[in-house]
Protein backbone atom coordinates (compact mmCIF):
# COMPACT_ATOMS: atom_id res chain seq x y z
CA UNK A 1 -73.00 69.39 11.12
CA UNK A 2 -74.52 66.02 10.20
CA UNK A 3 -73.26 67.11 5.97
CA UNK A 4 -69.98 67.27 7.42
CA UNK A 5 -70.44 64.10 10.07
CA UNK A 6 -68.92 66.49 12.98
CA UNK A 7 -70.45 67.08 16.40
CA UNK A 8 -71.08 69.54 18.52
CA UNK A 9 -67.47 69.44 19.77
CA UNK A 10 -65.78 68.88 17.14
CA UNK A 11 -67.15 72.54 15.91
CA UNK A 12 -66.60 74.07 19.05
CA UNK A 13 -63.13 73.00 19.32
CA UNK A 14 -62.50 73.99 15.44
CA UNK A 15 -64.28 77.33 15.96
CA UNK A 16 -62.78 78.01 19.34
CA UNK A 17 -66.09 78.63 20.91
CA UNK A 18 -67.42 77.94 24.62
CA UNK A 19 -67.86 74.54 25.71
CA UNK A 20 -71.80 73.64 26.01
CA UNK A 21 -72.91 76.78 23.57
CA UNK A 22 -74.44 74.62 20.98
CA UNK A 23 -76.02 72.21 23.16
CA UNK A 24 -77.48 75.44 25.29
CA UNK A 25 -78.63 76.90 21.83
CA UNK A 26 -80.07 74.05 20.48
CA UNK A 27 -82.27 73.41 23.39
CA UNK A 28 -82.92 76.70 24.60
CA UNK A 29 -83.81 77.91 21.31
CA UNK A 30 -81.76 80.59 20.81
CA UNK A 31 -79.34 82.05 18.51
CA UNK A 32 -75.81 82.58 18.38
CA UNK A 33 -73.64 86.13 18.86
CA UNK A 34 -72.31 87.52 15.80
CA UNK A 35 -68.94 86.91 17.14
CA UNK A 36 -69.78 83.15 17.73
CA UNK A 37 -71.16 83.16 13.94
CA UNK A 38 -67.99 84.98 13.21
CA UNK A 39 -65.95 82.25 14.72
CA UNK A 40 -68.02 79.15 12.82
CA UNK A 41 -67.52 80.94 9.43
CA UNK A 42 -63.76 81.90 9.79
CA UNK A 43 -63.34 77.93 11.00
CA UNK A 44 -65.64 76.42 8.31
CA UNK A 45 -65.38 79.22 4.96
CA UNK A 46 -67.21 76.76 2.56
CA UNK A 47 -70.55 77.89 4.60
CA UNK A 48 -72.76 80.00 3.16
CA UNK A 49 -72.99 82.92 6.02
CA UNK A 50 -76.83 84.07 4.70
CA UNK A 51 -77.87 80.57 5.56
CA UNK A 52 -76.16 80.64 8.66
CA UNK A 53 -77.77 83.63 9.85
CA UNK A 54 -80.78 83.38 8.19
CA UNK A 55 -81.84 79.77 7.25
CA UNK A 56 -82.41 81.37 3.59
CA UNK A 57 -80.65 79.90 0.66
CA UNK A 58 -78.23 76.73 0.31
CA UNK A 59 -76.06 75.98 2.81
CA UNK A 60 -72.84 75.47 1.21
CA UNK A 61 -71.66 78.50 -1.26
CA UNK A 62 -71.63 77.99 -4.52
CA UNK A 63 -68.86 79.40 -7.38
CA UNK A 64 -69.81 82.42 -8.75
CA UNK A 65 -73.14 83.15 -6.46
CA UNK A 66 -72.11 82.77 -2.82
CA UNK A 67 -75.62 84.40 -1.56
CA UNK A 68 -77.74 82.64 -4.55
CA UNK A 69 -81.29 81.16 -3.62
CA UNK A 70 -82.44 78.35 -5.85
CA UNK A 71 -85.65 78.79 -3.91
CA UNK A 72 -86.03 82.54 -5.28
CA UNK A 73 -86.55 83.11 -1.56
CA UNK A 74 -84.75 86.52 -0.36
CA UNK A 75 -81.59 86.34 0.92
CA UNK A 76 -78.92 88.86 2.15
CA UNK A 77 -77.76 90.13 -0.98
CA UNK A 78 -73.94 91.91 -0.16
CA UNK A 79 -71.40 92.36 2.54
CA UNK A 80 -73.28 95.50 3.64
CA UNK A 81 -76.48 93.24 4.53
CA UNK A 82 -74.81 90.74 6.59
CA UNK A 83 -72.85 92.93 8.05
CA UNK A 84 -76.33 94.76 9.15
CA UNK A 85 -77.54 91.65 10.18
CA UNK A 86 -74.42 91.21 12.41
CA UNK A 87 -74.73 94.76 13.85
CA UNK A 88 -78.26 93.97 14.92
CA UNK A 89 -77.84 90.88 16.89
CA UNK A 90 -75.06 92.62 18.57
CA UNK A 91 -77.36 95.65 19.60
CA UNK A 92 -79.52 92.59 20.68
CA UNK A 93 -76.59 91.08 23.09
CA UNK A 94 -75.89 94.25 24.25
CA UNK A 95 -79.51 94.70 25.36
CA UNK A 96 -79.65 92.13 27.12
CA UNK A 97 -77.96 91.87 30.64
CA UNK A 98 -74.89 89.70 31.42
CA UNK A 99 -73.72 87.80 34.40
CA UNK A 100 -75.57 86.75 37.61
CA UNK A 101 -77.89 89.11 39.36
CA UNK A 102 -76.90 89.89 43.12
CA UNK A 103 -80.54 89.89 44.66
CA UNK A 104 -80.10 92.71 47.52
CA UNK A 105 -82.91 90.81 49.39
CA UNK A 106 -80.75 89.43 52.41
CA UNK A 107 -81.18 85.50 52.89
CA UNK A 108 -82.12 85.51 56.71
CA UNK A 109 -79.82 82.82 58.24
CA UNK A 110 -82.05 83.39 61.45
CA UNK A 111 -85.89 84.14 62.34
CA UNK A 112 -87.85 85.26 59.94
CA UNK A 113 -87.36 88.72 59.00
CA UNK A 114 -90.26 90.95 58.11
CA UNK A 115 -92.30 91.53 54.86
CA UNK A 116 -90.37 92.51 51.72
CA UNK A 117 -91.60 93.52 48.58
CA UNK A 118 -89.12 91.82 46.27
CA UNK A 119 -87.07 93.61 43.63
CA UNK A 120 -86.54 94.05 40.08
CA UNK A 121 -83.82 91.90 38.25
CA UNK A 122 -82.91 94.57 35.62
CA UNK A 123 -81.74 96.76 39.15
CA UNK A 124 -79.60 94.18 40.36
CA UNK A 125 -75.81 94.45 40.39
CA UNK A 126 -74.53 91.00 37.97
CA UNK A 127 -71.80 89.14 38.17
CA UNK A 128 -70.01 87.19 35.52
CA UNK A 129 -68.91 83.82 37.08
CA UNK A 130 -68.57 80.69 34.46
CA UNK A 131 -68.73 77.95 37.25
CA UNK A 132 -71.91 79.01 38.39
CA UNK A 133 -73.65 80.15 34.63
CA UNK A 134 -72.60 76.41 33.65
CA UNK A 135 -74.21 74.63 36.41
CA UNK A 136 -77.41 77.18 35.60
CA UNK A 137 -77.31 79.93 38.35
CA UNK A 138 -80.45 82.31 38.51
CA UNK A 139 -79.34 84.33 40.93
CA UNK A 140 -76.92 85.58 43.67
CA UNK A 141 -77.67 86.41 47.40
CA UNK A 142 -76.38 87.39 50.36
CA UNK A 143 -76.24 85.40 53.74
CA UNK A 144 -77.54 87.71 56.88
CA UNK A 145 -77.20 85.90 60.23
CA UNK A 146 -75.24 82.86 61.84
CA UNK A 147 -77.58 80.67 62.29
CA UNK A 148 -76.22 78.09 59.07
CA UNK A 149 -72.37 78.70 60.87
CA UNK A 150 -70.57 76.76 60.36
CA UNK A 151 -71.71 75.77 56.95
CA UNK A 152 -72.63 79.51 55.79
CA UNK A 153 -70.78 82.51 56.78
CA UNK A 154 -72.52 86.14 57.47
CA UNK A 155 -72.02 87.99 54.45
CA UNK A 156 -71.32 84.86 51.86
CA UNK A 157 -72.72 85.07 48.71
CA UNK A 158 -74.76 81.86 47.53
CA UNK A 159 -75.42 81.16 43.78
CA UNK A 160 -78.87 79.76 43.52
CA UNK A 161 -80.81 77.54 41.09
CA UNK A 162 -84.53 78.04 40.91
CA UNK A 163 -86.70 75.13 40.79
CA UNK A 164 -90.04 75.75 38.29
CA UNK A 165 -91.73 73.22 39.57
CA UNK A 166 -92.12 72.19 43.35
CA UNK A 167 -93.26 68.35 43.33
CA UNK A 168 -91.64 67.25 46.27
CA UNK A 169 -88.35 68.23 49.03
CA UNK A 170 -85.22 66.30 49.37
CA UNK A 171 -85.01 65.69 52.75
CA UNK A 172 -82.11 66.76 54.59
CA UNK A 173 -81.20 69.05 51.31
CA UNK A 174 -80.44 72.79 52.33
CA UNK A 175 -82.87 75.10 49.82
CA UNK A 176 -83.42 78.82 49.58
CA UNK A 177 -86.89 80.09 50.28
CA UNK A 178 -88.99 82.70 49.46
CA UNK A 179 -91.48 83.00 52.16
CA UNK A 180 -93.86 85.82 53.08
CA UNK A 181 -91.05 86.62 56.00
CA UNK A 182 -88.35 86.95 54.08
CA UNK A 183 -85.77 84.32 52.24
CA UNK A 184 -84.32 81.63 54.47
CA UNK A 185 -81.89 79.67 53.83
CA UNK A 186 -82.43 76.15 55.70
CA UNK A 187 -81.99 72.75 55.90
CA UNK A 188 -85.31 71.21 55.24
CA UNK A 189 -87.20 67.97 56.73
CA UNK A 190 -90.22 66.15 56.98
CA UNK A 191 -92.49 67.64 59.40
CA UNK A 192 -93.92 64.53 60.69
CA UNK A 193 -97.03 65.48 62.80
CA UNK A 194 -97.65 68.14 60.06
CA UNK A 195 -98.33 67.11 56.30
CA UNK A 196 -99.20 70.79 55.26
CA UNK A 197 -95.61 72.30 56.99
CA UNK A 198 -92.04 71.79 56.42
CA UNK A 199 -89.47 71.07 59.21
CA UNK A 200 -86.76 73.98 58.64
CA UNK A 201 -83.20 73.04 60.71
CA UNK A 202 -80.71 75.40 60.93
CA UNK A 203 -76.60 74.21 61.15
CA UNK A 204 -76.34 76.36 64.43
CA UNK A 205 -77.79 74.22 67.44
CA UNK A 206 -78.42 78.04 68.94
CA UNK A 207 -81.28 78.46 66.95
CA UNK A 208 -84.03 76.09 67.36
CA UNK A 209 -86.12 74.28 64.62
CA UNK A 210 -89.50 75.54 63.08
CA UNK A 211 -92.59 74.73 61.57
CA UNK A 212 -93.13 76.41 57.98
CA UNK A 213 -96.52 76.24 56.01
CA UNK A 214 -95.88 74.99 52.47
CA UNK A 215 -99.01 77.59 51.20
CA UNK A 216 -96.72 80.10 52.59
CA UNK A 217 -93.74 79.01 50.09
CA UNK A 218 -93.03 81.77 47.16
CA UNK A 219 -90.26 79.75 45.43
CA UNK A 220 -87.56 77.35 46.35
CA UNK A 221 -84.00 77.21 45.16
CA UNK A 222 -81.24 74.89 45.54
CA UNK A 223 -77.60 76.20 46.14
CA UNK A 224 -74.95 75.36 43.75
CA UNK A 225 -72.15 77.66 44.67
CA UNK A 226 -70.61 79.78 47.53
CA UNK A 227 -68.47 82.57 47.55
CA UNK A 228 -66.78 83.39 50.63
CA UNK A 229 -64.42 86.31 51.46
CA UNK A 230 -61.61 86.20 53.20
């Protein structure tokens, strides 16, 4: 992009691809779909597509030997090959899943619930929802209780953000947590008389607030979206 002093939205608007792609691809790491490779080579045909998909050869083509190497390194040598390379990173996509997973591990808007052993993402039902994927979503699950009514409905469906790293709460912030009891969503405070707990609050004044041993904290997630049926 710098040879052709465009940025990352100038391509995305000439290639017609999703908004934040390249950014999420540059620091993530990862490479593009074919079709999104398609897309950048229909929009910019002076590319050389085996240097696009491969990093081998120059990057511009060149009259007469669109696939040539000056490096001697090898390249894709024919249609055929990138097409095969195109074929393969679409059996890649395809492996891997899309959309939100629906965790089917109740968030207990009440008391604790008892001991669950967790579940596997790849058995989860997903859900494709662009709002939440852009604001970086993990996962989906489901409210059980009243005890965050009026805020959280039983049966809404909260789109969660995991946090890696747990340095420190944002008090008054409602989180997700994974607790030896169960997931609870709560609104979370300084337990004052107790350095080693949490003070969990829920919305409902019928339920009263409790103590919660940080040791006994799994993971913590912040909610970034709600889905509510009506």
């Amino acid at each position: 992009m710098s040879h052709k002093d465009i940025n990352d939205n100038q391509m995305t608007i000439a290639a017609g691809l999703s908004v934040g792609l390249l950014g999420k691809a540059k620091s993530g790491g990862k490479g593009l779909s074919s079709s999104s490779i398609e897309k950048i080579l229909l929009a910019y045909d002076d590319i050389n597509p085996d240097w696009l998909l491969t990093g081998r050869g120059p990057m511009l083509k060149t009259k007469g030997t669109p696939n040539a190497s000056p490096t001697g390194d090898e390249s894709l040598s024919s249609p055929k090959d990138t097409n095969k390379v195109l074929n393969k990173q679409e059996k890649e996509a395809r492996k891997s899943p899309k959309g939100i997973p629906l965790i089917p591990l109740e968030a207990v808007a009440g008391f604790p619930a008892a001991d669950s052993e967790g579940v596997y993402l790849e058995d989860c039902e997903r859900y494709t929802i662009p709002e939440f994927e852009a604001k970086g979503a993990n996962f989906l699950i489901r409210v059980s209780g009243d005890s965050m009514f009026p805020l959280y409905n039983n049966g809404d469906i909260i789109a969660c953000r995991k946090i890696s790293d747990i340095l420190f709460f944002q008090w008054g912030s409602i989180y997700v947590l994974d607790t030896s009891q169960g997931a609870l969503v709560k609104r979370v405070e300084e337990a004052e008389d107790d350095a080693e707990s949490i003070l969990c609050i829920s919305e409902n004044p019928r339920f009263k607030p409790f103590h919660l041993p940080k040791s006994d904290i799994r993971s913590l997630s912040t909610i970034i979206g709600l889905v509510r049926l009506v």
